[in-house]
N, C-alpha and C. Protein backbone atom coordinates (compact mmCIF):
# COMPACT_ATOMS: atom_id res chain seq x y z
N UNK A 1 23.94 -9.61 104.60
CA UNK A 1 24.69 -10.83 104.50
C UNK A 1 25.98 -10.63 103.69
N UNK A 2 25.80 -9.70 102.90
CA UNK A 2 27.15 -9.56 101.74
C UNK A 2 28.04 -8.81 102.60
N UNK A 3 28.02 -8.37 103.71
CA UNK A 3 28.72 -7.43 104.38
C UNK A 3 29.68 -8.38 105.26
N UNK A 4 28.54 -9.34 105.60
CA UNK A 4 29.10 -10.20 106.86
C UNK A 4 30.29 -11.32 106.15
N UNK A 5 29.97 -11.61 105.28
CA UNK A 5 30.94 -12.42 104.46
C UNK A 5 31.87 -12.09 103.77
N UNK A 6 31.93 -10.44 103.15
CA UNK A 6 33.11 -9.98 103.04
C UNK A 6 34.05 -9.53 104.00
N UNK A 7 33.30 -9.35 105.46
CA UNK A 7 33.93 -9.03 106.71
C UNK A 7 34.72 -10.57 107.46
N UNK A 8 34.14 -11.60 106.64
CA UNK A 8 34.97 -12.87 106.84
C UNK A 8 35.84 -13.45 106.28
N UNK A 9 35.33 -13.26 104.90
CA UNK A 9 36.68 -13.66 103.45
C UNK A 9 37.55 -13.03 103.36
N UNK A 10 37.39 -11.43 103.47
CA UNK A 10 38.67 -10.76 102.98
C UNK A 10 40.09 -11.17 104.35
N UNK A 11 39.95 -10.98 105.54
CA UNK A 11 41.33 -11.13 106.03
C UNK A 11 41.32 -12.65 105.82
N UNK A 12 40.22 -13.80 105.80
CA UNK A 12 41.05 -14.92 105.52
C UNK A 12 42.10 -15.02 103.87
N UNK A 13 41.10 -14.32 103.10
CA UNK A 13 41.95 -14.60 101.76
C UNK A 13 42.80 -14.00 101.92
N UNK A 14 43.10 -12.63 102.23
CA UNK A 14 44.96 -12.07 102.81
C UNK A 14 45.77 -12.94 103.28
N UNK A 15 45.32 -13.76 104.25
CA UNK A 15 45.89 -14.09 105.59
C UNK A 15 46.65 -15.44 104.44
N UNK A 16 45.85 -16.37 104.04
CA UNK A 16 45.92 -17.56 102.69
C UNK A 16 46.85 -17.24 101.55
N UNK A 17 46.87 -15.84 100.95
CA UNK A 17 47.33 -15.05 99.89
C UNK A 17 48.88 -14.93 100.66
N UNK A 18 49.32 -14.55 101.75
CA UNK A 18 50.17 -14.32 102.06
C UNK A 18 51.16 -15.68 102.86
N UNK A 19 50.85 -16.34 103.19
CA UNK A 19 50.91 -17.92 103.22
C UNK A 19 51.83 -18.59 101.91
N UNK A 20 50.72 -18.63 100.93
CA UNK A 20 50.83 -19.29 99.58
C UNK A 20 52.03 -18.06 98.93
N UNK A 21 52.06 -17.03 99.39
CA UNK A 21 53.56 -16.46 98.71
C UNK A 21 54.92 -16.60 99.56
N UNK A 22 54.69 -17.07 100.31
CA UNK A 22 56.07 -17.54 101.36
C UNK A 22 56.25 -19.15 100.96
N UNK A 23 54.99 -19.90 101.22
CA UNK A 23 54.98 -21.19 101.26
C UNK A 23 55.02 -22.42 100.09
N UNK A 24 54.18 -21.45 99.12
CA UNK A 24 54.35 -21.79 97.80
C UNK A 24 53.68 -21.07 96.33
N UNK A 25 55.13 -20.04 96.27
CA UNK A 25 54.81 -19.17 95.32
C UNK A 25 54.22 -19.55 94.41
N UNK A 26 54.68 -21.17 93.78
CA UNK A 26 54.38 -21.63 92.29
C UNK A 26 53.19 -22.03 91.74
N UNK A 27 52.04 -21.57 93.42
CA UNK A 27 50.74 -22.18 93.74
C UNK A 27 49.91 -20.56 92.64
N UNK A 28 50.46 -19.87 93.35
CA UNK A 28 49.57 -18.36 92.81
C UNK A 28 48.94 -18.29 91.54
N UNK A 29 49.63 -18.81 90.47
CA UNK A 29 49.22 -18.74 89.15
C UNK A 29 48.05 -19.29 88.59
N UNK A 30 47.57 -19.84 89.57
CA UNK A 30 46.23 -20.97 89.80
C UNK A 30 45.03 -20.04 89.80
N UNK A 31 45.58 -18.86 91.08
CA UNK A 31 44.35 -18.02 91.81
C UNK A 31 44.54 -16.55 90.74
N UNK A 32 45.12 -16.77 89.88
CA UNK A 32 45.53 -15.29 89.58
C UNK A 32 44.56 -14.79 88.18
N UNK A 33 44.78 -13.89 88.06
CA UNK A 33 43.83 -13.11 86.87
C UNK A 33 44.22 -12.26 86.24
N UNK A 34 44.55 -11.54 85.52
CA UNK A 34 45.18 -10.45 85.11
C UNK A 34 43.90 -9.42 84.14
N UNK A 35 44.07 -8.20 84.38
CA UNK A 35 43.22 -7.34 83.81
C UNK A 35 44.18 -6.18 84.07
N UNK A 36 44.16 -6.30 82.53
CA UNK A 36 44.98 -4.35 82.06
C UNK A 36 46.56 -4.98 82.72
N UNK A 37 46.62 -4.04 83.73
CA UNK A 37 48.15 -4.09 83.91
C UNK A 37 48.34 -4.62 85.84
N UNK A 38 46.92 -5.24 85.91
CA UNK A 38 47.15 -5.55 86.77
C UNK A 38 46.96 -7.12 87.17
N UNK A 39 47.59 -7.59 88.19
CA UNK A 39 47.33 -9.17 88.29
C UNK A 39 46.42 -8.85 89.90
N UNK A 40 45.28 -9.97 89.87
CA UNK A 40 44.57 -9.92 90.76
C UNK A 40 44.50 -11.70 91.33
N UNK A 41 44.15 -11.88 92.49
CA UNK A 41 44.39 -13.20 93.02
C UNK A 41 43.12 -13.43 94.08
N UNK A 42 42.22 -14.50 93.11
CA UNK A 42 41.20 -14.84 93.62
C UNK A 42 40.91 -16.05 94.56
N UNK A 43 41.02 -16.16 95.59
CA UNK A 43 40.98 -16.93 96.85
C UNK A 43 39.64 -18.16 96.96
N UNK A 44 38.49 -17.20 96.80
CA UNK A 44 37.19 -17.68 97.07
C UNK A 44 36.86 -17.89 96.06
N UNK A 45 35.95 -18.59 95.53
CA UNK A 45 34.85 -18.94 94.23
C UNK A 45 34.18 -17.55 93.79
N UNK A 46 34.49 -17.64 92.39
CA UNK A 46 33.53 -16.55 92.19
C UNK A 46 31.84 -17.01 92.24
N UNK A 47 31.13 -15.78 92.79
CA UNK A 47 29.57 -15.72 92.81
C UNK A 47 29.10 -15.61 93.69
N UNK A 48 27.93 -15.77 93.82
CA UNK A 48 27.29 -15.45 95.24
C UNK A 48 27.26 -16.79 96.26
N UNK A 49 27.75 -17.53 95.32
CA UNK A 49 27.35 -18.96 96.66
C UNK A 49 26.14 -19.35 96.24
N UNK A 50 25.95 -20.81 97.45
CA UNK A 50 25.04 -21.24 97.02
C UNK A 50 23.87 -21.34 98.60
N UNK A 51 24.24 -20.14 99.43
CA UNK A 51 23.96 -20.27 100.63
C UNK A 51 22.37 -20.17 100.70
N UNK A 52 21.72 -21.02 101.49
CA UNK A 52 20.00 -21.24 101.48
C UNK A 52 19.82 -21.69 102.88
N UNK A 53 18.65 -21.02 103.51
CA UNK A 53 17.97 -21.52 104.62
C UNK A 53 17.60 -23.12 104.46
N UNK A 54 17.49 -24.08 104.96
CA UNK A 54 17.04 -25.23 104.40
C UNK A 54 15.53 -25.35 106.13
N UNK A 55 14.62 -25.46 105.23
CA UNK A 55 13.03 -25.81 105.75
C UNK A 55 12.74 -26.80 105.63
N UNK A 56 12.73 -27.81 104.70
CA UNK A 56 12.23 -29.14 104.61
C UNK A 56 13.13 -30.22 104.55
N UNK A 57 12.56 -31.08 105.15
CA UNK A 57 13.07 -32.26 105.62
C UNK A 57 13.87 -33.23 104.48
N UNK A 58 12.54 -33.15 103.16
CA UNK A 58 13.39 -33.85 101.96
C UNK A 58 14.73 -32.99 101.77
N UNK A 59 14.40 -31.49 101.21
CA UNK A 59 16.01 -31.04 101.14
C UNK A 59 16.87 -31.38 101.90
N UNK A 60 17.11 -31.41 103.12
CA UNK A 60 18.08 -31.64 104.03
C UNK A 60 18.62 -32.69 103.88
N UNK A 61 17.90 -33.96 103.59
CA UNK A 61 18.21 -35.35 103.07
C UNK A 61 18.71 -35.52 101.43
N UNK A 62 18.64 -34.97 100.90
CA UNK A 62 19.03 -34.97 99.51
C UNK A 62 20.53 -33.94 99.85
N UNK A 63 20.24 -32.90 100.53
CA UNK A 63 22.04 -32.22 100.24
C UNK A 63 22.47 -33.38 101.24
N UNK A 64 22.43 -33.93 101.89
CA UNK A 64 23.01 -34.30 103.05
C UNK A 64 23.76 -35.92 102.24
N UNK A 65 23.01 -36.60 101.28
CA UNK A 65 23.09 -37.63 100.12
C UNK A 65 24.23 -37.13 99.36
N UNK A 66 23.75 -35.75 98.49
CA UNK A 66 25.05 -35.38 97.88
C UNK A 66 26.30 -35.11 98.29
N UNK A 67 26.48 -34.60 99.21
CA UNK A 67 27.93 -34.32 100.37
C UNK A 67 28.42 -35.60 100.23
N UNK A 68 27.56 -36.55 100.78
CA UNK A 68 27.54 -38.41 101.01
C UNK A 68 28.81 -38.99 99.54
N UNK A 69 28.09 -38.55 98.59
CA UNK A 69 28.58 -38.64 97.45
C UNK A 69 29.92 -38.26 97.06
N UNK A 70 29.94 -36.93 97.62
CA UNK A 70 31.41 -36.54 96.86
C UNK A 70 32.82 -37.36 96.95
N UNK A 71 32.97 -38.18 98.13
CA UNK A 71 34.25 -39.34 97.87
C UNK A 71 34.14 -40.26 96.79
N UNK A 72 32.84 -40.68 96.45
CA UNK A 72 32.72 -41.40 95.64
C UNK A 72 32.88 -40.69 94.28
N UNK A 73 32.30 -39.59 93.80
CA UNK A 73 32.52 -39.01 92.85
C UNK A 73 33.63 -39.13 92.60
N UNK A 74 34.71 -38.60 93.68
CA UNK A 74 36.48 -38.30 92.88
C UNK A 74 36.74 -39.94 93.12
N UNK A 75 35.87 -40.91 93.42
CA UNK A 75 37.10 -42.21 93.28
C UNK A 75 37.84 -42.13 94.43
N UNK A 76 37.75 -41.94 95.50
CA UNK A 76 38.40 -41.96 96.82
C UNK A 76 37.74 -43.04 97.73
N UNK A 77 36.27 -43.43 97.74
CA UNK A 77 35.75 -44.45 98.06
C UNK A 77 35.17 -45.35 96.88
N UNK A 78 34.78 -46.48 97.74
CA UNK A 78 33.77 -47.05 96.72
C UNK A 78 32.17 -46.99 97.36
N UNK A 79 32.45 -46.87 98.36
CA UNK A 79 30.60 -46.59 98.84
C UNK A 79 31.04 -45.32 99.81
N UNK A 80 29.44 -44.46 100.21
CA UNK A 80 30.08 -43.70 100.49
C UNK A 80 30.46 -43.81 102.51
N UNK A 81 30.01 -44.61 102.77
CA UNK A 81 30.11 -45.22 104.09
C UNK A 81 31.59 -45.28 104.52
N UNK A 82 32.42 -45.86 103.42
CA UNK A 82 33.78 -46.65 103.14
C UNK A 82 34.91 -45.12 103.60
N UNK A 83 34.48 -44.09 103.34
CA UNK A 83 35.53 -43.04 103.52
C UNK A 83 35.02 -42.67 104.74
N UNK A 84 36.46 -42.23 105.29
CA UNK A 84 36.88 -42.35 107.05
C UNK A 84 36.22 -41.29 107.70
N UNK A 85 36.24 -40.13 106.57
CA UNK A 85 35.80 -38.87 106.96
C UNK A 85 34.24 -38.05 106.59
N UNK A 86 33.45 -39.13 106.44
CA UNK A 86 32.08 -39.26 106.66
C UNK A 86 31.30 -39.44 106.97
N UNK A 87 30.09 -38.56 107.19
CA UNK A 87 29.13 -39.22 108.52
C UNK A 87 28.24 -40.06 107.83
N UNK A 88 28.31 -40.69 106.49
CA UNK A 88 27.56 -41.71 105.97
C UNK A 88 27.20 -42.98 106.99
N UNK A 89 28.35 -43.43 107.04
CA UNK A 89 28.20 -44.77 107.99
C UNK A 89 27.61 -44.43 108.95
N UNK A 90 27.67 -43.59 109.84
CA UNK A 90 26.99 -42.93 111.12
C UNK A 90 25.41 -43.06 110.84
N UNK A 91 25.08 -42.29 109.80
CA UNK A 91 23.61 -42.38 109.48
C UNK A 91 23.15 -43.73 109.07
N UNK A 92 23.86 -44.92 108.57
CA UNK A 92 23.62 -45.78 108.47
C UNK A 92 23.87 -46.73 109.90
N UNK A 93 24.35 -46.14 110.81
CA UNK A 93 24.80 -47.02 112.05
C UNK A 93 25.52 -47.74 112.14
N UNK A 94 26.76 -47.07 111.15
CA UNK A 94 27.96 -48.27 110.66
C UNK A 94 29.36 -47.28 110.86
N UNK A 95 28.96 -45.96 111.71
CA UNK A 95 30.15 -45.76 112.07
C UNK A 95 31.99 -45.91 111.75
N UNK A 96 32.00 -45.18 110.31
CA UNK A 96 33.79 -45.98 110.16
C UNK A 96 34.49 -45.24 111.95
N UNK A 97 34.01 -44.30 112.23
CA UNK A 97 34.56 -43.16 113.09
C UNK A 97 34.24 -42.87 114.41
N UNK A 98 34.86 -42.35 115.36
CA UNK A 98 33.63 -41.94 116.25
C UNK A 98 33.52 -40.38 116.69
N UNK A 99 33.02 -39.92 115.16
CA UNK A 99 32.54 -38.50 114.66
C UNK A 99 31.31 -38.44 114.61
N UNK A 100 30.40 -38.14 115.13
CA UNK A 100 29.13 -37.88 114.98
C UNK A 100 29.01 -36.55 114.58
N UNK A 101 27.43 -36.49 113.66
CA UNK A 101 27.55 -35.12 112.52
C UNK A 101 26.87 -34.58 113.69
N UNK A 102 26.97 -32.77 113.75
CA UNK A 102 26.18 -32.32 114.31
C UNK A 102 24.78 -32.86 114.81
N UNK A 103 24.14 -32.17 116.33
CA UNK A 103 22.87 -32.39 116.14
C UNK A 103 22.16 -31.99 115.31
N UNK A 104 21.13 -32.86 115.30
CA UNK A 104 19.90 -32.18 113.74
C UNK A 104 18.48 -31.87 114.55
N UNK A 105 17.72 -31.29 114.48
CA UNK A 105 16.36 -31.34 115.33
C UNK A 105 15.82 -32.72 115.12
N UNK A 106 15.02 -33.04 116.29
CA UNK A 106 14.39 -34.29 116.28
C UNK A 106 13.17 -34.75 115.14
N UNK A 107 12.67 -33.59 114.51
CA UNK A 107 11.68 -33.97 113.76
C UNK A 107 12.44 -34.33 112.51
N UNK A 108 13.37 -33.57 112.33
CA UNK A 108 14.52 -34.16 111.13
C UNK A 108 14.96 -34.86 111.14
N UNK A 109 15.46 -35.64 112.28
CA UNK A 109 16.55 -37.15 112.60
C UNK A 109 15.49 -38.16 112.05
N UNK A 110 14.54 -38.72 112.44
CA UNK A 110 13.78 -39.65 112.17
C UNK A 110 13.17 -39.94 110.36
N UNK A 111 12.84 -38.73 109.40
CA UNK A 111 12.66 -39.30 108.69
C UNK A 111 14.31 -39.76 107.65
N UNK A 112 14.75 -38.67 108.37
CA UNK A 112 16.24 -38.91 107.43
C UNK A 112 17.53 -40.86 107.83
N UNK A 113 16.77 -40.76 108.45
CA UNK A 113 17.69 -42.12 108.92
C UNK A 113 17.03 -43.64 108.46
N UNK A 114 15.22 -43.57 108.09
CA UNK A 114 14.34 -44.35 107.61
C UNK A 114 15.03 -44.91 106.40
């Protein structure tokens, strides 16, 4: 897996890295690091991630809640239904959009929508 994701990050973070020095140099100082005599420019998050198979039904519904959340967190909505670019309302059948989230397997759709 560490292979496959450095075989994905690295030309995007070049590709981003080289972008942000044409487009907006004054951005770099953000991503940058310096050690010894060299400056290094970090693109991705450091760590391993937080990548997980998901098996059960409660998990899926609880990350799927928190995602829900994050407009509301920064103060961009007030519920999380209310922001345009969420499948909250959808799962509630209140649709701001007409984005539907991926399919989910059927044994998963039903308790998560209860």
């Amino acid at each position: 897996m560490a292979q496959i994701l450095r075989e994905i990050k690295l030309p995007v973070s070049r590709r981003a890295l080289a972008f942000l020095r044409c487009q907006a140099p004054s951005y770099l100082h953000r991503l940058s690091q310096t050690r010894g005599r060299r400056t290094e420019y970090h693109f991705w998050q450091r760590g391993g991630g937080y990548d997980r198979n998901v098996t059960e039904t409660e998990t899926l519904s609880r990350m799927i809640d928190y995602i829900h959340l994050n407009p509301v967190r920064k103060q961009l909505a007030a519920q999380p239904d209310d922001w345009k670019w969420s499948s909250a309302g959808w799962y509630q059948r209140q649709a701001p959009n007409d984005l539907p989230p991926d399919p989910l397997p059927q044994e998963w759709l039903n308790p998560i929508r209860e």
